[in-house]
Protein backbone atom coordinates (compact mmCIF):
# COMPACT_ATOMS: atom_id res chain seq x y z
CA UNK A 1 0.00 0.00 0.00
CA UNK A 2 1.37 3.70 -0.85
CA UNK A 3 -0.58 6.59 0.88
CA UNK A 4 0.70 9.73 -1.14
CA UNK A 5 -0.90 13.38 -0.09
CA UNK A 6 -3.19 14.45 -2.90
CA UNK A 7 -2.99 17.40 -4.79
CA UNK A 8 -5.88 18.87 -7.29
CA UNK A 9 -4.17 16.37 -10.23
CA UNK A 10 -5.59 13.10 -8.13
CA UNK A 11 -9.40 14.41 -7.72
CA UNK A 12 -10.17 12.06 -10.43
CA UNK A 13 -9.20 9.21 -8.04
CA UNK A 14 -10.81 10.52 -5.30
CA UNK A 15 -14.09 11.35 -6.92
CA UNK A 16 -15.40 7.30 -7.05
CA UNK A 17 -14.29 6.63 -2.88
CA UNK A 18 -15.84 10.47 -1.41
CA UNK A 19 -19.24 9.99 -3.86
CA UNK A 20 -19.07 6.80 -1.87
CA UNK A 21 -18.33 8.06 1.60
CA UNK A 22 -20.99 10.59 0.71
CA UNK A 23 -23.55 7.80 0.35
CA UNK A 24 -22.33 5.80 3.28
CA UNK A 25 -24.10 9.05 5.16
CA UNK A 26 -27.21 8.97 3.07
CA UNK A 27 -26.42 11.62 0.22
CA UNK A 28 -27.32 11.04 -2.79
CA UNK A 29 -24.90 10.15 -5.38
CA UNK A 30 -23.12 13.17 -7.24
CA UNK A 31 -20.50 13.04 -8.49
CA UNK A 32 -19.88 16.62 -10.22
CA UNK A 33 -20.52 18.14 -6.99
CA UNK A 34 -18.35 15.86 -5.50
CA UNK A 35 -15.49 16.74 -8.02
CA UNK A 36 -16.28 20.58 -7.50
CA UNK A 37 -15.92 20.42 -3.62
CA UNK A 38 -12.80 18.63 -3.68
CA UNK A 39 -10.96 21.26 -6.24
CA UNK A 40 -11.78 23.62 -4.48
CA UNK A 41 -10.34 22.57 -1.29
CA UNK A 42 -6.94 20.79 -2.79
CA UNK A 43 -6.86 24.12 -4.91
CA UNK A 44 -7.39 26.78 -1.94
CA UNK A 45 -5.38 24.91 0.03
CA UNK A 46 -8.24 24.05 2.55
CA UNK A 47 -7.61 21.06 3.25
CA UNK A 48 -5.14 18.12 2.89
CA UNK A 49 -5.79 14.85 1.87
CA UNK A 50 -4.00 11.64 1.88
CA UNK A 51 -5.10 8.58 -0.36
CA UNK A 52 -4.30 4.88 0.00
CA UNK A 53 -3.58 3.41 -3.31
CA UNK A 54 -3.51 -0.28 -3.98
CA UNK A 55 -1.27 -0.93 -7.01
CA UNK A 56 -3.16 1.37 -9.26
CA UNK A 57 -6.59 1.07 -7.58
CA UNK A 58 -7.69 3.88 -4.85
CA UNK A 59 -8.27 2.24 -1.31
CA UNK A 60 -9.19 5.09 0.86
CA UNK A 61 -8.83 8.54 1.66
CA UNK A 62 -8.92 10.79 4.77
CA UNK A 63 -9.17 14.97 4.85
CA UNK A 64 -7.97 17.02 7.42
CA UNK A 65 -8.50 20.78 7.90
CA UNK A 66 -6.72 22.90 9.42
CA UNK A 67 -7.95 24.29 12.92
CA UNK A 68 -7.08 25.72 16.62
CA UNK A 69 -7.84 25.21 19.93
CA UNK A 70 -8.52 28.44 21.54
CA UNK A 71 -8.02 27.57 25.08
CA UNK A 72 -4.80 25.56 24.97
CA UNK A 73 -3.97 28.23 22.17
CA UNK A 74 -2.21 25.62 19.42
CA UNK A 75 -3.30 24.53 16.20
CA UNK A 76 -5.23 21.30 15.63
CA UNK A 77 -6.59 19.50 12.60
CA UNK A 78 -9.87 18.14 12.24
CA UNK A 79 -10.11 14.56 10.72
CA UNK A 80 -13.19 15.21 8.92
CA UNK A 81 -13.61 12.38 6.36
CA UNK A 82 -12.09 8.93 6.49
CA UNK A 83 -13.33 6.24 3.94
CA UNK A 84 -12.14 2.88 3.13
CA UNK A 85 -13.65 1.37 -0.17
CA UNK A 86 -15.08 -2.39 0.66
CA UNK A 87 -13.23 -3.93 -1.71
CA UNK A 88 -10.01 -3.22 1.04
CA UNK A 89 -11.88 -2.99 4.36
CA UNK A 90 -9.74 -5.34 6.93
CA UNK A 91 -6.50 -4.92 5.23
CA UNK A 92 -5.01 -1.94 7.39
CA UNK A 93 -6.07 0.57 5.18
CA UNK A 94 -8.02 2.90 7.55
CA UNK A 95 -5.46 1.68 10.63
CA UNK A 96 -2.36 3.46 8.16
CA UNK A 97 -4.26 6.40 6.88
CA UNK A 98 -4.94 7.18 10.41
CA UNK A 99 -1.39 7.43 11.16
CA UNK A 100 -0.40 9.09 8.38
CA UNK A 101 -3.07 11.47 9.62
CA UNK A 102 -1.59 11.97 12.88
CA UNK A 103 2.28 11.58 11.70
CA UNK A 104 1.00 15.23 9.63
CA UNK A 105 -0.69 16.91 12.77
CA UNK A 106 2.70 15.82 14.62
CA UNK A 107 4.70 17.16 11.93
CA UNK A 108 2.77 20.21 11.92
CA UNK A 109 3.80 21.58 15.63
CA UNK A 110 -0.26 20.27 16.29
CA UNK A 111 -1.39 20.20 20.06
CA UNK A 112 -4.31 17.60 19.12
CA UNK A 113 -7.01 16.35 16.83
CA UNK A 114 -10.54 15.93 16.59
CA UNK A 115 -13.12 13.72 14.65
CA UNK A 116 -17.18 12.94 14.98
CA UNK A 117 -18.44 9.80 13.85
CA UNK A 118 -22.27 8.18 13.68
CA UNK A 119 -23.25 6.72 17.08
CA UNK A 120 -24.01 3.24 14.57
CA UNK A 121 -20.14 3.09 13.26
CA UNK A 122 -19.58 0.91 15.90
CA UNK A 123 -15.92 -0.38 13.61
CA UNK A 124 -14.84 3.37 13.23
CA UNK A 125 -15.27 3.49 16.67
CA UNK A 126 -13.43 0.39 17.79
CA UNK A 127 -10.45 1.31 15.25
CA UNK A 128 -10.09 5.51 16.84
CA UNK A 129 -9.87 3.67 20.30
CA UNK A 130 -7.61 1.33 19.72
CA UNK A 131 -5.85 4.26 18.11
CA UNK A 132 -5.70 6.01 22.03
CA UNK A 133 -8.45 8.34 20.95
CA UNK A 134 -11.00 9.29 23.42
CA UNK A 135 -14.64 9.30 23.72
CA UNK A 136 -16.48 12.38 24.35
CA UNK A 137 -19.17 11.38 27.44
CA UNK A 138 -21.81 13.48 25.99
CA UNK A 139 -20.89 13.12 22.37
CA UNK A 140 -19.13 10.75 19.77
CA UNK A 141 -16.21 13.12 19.51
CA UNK A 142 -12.98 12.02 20.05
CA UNK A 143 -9.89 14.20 20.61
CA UNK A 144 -6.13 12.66 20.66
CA UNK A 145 -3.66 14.59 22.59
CA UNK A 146 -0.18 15.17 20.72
CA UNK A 147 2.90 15.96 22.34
CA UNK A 148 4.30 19.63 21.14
CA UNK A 149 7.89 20.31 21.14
């Protein structure tokens, strides 16, 4: 597996697996949008995101934007999106773009992270905690302390 940070030249590979992820959360398919919204945030520099490739074949993808905690005053990143196609699910794809996730926020001079997930994505949930991430009690947000140096 290769996970290479994306730049506006790999939308078309990303298009297919975020129509998808779309869907997974009950949207309906579209794909132009789809290709619109990720231009424009590879192109403005909004976000970055890293892709999982499989020989030639996309596996996955997760986006991070850019963020800050106010009241430990350090930047974070929010891991926003994180899709696996299901064609690779339980093959370490979602496990490595994690940590490639959190190897950028590190790399970054990030104090932490943060992600939401559906109460039902029980898997998602069981693979962030295993990761050291940490429930929210009142909501399914998780937040994963980095060390700063």
């Amino acid at each position: 597996m290769e996970l290479i940070r994306s730049g506006p030249g790999d939308v078309p590979r990303l298009v297919p697996l975020f129509d998808a992820y779309r869907q997974f959360y009950h949207q309906p398919s579209d794909p132009a949008r789809v290709e619109r919204f990720l231009r424009e945030r590879l192109e403005a520099g909004e976000s970055v995101i890293f892709l999982a490739l499989e020989g030639d074949a996309a596996a996955g993808f997760v986006q991070l934007y850019p963020s800050f905690w106010s009241v430990a005053a350090c930047r974070s990143w929010i891991l926003n999106d994180l899709y696996v196609a299901s064609a690779f699910r339980g093959r370490g794809v979602g496990r490595a773009l994690m940590d490639r996730a959190r190897a950028h926020a590190e790399a970054t001079g990030a104090g932490g992270m943060s992600l939401a997930t559906g109460r039902a994505n029980a898997s998602a949930q069981r693979l962030y905690e295993s990761l050291g991430w940490r429930r929210d009690k009142e909501f399914f947000h998780y937040e994963l302390e980095l060390s700063r140096s």
